[in-house]
N, C-alpha and C. Protein backbone atom coordinates (compact mmCIF):
# COMPACT_ATOMS: atom_id res chain seq x y z
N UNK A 1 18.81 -20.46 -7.33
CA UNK A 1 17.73 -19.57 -7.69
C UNK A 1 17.51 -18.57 -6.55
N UNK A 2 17.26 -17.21 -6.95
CA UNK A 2 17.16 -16.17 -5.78
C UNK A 2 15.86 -16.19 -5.76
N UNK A 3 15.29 -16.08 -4.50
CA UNK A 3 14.34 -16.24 -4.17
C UNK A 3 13.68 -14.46 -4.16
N UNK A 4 12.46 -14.08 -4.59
CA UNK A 4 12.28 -12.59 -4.97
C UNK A 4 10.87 -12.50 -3.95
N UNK A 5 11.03 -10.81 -3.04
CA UNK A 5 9.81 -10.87 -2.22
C UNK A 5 8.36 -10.33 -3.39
N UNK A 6 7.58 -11.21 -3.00
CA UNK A 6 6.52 -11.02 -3.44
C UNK A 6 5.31 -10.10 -2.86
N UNK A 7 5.91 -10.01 -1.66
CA UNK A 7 5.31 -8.86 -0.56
C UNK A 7 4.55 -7.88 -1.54
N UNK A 8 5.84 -7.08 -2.56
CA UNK A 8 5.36 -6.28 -3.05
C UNK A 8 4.23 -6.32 -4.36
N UNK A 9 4.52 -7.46 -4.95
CA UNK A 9 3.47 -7.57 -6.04
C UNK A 9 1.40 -8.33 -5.31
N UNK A 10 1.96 -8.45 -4.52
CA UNK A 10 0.44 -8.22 -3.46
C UNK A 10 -0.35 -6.80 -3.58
N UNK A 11 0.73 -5.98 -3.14
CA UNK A 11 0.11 -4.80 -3.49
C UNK A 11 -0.02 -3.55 -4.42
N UNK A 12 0.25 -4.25 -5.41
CA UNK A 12 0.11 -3.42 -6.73
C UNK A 12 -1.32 -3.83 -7.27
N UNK A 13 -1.44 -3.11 -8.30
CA UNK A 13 -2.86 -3.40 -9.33
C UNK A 13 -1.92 -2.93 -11.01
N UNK A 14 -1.89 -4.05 -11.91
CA UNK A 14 -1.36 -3.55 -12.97
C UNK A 14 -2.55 -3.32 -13.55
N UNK A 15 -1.86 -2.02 -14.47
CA UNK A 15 -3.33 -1.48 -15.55
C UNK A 15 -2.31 -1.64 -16.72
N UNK A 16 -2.96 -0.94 -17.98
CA UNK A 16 -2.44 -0.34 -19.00
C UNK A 16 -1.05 0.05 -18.87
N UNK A 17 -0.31 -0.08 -19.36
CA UNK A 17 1.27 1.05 -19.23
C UNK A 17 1.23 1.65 -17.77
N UNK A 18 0.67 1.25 -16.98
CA UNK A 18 0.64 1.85 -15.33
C UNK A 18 0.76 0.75 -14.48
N UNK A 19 1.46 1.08 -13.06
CA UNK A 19 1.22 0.16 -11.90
C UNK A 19 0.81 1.42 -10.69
N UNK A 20 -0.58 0.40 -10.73
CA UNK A 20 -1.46 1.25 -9.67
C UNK A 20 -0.85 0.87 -8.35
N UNK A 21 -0.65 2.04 -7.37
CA UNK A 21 -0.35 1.71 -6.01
C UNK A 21 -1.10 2.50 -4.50
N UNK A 22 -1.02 2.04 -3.84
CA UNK A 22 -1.99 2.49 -2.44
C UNK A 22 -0.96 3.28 -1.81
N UNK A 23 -1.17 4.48 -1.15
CA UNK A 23 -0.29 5.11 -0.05
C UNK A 23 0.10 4.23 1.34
N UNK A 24 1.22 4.14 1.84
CA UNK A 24 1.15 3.94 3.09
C UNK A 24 0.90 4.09 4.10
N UNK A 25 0.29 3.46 5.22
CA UNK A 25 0.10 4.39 6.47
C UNK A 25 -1.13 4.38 6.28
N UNK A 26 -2.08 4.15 5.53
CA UNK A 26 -3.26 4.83 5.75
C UNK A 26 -4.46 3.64 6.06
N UNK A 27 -4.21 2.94 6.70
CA UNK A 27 -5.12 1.35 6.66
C UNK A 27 -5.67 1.32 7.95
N UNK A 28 -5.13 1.69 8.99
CA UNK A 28 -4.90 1.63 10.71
C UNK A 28 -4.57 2.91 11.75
N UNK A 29 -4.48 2.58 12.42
CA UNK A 29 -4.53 3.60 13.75
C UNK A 29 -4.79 5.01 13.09
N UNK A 30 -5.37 5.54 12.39
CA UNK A 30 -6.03 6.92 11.66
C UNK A 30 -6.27 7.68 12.48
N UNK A 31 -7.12 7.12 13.91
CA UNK A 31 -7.73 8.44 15.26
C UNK A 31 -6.05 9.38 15.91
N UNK A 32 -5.02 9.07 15.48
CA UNK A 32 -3.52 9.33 15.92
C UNK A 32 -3.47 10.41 15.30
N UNK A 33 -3.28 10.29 13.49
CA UNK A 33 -3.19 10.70 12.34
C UNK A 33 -3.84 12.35 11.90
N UNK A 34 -3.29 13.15 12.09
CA UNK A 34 -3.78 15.05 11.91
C UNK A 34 -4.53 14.46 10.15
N UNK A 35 -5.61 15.49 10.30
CA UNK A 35 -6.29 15.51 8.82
C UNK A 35 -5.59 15.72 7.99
N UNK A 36 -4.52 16.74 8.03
CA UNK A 36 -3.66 16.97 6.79
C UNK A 36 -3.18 15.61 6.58
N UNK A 37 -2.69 15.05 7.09
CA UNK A 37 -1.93 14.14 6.72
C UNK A 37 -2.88 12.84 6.07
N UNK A 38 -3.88 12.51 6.63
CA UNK A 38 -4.94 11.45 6.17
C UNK A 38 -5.27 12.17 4.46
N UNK A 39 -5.53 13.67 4.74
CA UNK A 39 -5.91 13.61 3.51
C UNK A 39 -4.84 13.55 2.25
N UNK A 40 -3.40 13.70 2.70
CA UNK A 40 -2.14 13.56 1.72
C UNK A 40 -2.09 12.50 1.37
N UNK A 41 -2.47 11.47 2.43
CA UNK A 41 -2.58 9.93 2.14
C UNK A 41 -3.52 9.36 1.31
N UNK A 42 -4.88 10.10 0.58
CA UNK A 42 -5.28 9.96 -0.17
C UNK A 42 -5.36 9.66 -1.43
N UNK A 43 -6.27 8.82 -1.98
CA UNK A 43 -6.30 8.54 -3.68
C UNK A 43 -4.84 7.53 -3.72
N UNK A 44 -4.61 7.55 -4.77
CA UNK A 44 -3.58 6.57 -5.66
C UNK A 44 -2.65 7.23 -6.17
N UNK A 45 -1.15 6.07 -6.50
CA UNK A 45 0.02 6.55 -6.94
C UNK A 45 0.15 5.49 -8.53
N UNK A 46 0.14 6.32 -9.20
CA UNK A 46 0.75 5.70 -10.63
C UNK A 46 1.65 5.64 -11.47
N UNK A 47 2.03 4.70 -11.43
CA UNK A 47 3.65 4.36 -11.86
C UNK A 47 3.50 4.32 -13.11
N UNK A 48 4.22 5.03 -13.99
CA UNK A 48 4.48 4.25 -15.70
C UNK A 48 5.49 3.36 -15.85
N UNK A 49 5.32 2.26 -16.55
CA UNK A 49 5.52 1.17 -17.07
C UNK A 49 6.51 1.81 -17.90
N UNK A 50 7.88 0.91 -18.21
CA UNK A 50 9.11 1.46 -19.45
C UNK A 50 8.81 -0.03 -20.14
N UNK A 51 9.29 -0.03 -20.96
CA UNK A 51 9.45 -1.11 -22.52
C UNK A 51 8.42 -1.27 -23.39
């Protein structure tokens, strides 16, 4: 049996026909981080679901 990382289903949120996801990078050391970039890192990524 292959063993599968689960790392990633930690950080999803399933919805409807979507998998909700968080940007990276944006949790920690932020005082480093130029505004443009904090604010690109903003909001959510949504994946559509196939089948």
């Amino acid at each position: 049996m292959i063993k599968t990382n689960r790392s990633f289903y930690k950080r999803i949120i399933k919805k409807k026909g979507k998998i909700k996801l968080l940007h990276n990078y944006h949790r920690h050391l932020l005082t480093k981080k130029t505004k443009k970039r904090k604010r690109k890192l903003k909001g959510n990524i949504y994946i559509r679901c196939q089948g």
